[in-house]
C-alpha atoms as a PDB file:
ATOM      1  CA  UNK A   1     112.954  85.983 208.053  1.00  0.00           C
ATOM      2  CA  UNK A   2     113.202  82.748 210.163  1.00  0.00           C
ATOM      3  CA  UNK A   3     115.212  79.944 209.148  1.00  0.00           C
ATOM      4  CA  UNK A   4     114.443  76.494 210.195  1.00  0.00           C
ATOM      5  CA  UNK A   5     117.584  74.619 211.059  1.00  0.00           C
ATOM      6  CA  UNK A   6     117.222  71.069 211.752  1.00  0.00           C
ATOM      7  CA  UNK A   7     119.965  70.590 214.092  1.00  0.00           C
ATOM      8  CA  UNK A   8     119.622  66.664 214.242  1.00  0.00           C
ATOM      9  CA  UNK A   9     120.492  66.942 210.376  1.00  0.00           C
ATOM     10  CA  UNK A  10     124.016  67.801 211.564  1.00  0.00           C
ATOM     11  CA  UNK A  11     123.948  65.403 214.767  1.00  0.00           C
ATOM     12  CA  UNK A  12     124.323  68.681 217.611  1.00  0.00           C
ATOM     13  CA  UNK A  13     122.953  68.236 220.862  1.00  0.00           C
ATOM     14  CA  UNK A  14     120.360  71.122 222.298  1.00  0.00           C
ATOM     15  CA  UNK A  15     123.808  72.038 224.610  1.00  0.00           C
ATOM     16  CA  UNK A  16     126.098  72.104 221.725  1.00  0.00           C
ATOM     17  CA  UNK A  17     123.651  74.757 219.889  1.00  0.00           C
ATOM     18  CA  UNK A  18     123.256  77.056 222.553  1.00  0.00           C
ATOM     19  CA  UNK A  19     126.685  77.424 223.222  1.00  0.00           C
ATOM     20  CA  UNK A  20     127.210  78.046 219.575  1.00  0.00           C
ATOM     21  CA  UNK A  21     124.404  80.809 219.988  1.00  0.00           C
ATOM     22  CA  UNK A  22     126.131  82.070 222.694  1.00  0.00           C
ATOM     23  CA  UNK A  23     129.234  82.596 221.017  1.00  0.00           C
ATOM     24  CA  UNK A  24     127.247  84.346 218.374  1.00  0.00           C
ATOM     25  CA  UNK A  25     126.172  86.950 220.414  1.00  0.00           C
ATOM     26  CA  UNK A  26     122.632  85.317 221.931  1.00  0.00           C
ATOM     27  CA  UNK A  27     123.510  85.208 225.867  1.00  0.00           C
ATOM     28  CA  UNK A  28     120.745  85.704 227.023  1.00  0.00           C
ATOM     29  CA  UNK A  29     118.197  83.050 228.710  1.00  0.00           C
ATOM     30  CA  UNK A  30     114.330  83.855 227.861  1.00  0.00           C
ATOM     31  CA  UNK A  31     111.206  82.707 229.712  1.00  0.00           C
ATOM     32  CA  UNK A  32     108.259  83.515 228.880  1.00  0.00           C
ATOM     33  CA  UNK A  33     104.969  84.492 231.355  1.00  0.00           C
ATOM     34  CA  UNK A  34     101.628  85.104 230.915  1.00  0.00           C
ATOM     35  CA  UNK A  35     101.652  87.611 227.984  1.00  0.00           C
ATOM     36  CA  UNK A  36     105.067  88.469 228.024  1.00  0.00           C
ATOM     37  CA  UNK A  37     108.651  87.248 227.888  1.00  0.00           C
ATOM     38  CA  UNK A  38     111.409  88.181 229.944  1.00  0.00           C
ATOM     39  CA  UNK A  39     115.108  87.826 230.621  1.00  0.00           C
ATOM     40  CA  UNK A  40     115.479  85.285 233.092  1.00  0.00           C
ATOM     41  CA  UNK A  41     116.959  87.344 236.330  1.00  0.00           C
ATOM     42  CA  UNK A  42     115.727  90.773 235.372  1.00  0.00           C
ATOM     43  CA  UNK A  43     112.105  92.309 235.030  1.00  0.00           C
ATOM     44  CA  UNK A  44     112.720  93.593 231.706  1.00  0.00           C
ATOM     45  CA  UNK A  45     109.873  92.022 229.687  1.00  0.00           C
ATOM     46  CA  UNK A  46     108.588  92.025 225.975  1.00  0.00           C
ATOM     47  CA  UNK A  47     105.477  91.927 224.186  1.00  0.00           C
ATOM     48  CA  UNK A  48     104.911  89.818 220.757  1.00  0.00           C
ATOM     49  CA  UNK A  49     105.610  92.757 218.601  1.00  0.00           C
ATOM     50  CA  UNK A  50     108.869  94.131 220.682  1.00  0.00           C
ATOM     51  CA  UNK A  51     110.424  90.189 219.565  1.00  0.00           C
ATOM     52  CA  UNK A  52     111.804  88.656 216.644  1.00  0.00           C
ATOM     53  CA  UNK A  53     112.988  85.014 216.275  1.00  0.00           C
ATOM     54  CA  UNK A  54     116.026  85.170 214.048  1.00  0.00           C
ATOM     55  CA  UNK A  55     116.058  80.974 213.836  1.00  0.00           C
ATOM     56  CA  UNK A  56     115.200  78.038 215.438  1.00  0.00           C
ATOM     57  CA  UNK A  57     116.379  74.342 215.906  1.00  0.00           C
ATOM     58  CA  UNK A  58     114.379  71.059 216.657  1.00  0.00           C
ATOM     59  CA  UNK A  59     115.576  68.257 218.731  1.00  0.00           C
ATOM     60  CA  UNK A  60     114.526  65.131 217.803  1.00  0.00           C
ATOM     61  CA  UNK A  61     114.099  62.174 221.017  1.00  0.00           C
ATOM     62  CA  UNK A  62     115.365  59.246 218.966  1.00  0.00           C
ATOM     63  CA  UNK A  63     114.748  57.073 221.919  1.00  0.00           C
ATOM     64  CA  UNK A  64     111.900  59.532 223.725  1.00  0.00           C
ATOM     65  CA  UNK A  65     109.523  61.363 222.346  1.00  0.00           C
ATOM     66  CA  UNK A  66     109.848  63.506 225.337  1.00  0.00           C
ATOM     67  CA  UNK A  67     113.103  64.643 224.737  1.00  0.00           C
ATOM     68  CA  UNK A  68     112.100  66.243 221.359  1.00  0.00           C
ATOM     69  CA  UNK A  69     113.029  70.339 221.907  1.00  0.00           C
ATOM     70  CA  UNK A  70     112.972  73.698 219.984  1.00  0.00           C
ATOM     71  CA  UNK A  71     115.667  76.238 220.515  1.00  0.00           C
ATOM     72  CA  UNK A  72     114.796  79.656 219.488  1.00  0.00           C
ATOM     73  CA  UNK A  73     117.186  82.368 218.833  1.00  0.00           C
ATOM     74  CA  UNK A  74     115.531  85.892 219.709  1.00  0.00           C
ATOM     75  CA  UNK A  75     116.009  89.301 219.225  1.00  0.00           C
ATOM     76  CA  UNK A  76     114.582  92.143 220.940  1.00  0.00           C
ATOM     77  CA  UNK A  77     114.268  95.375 219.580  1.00  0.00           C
ATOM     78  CA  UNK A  78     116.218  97.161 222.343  1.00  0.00           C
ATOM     79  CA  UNK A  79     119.211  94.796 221.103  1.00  0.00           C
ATOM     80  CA  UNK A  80     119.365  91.724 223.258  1.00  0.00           C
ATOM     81  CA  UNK A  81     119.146  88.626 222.097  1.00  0.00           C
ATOM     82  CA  UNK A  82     119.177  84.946 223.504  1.00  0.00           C
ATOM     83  CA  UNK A  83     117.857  81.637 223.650  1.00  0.00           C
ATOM     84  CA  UNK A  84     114.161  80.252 224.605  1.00  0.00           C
ATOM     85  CA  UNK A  85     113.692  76.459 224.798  1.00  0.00           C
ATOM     86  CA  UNK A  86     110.769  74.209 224.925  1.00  0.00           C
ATOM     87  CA  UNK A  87     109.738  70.866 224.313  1.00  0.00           C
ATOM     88  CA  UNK A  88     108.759  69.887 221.107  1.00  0.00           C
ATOM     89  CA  UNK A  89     105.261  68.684 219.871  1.00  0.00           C
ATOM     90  CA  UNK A  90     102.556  66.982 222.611  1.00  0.00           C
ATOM     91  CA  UNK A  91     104.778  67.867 225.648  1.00  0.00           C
ATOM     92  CA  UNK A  92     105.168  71.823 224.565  1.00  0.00           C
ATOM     93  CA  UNK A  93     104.645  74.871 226.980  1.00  0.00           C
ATOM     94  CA  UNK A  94     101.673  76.253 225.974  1.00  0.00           C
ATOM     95  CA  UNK A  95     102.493  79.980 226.797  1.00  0.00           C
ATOM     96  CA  UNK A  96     105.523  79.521 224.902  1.00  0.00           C
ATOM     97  CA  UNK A  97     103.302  77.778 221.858  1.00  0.00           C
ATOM     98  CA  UNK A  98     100.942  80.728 222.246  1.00  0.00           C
ATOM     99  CA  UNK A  99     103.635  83.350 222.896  1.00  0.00           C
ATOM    100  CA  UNK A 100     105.504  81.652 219.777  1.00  0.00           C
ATOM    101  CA  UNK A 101     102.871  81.469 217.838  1.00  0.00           C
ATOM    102  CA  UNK A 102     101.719  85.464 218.470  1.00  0.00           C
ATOM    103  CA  UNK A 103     105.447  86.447 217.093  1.00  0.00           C
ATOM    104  CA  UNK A 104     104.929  84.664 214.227  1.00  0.00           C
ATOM    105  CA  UNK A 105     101.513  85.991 213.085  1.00  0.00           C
ATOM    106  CA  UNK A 106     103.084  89.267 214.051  1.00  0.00           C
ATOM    107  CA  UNK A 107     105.687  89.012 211.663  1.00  0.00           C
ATOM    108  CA  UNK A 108     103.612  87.347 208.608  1.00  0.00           C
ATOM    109  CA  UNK A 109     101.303  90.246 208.712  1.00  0.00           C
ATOM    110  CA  UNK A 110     104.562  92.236 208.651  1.00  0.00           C
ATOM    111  CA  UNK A 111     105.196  90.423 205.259  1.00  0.00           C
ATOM    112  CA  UNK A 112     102.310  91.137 203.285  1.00  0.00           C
END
């Protein structure tokens, strides 16, 4: 199930959260390609259905909209997990959106 934690509820900066994901276990750094994502330094990659996002965070820009972010916390199902960040609304990567988006249909038809 994905939890949406608004981190600016609590006043944490995008830093502050990954390093608390980190010390939970999620060292790994994400990025995301054409139609898969990988761990940043290896060729190891992962389709939709191989991912799970166990929570994410949003970043409000109080002073710039472009500084809005999402942190994602992912899990693979060969174990690893880690962190994938993007920008937040209008100024978003779209193959992360699409990639994103993809997981979460996934998982919602999972659901039913």
């Amino acid at each position: 199930m994905i939890k949406d934690s608004d981190a600016t509820q609590k006043g944490r900066t995008l830093s502050q959260q990954i390093g608390e994901a980190v010390v939970s276990g999620y060292s790994k750094n994400f990025q995301v390609g054409t139609q898969s994502m990988y761990i940043e330094g290896s060729q190891k990659c992962y389709k939709p259905e191989q991912v799970k996002i166990a929570n994410f965070y949003r970043f409000e820009g109080y002073n710039d909209p472009q500084d809005s972010s999402i942190l994602y916390l992912i899990e693979t199902e060969d174990g690893n997990k880690g962190t994938l960040v993007d920008a937040y609304g209008v100024y978003a990567d779209e193959e992360i959106s699409r990639f994103i988006r993809r997981v979460e249909d996934i998982h919602k038809k999972m659901e039913r």
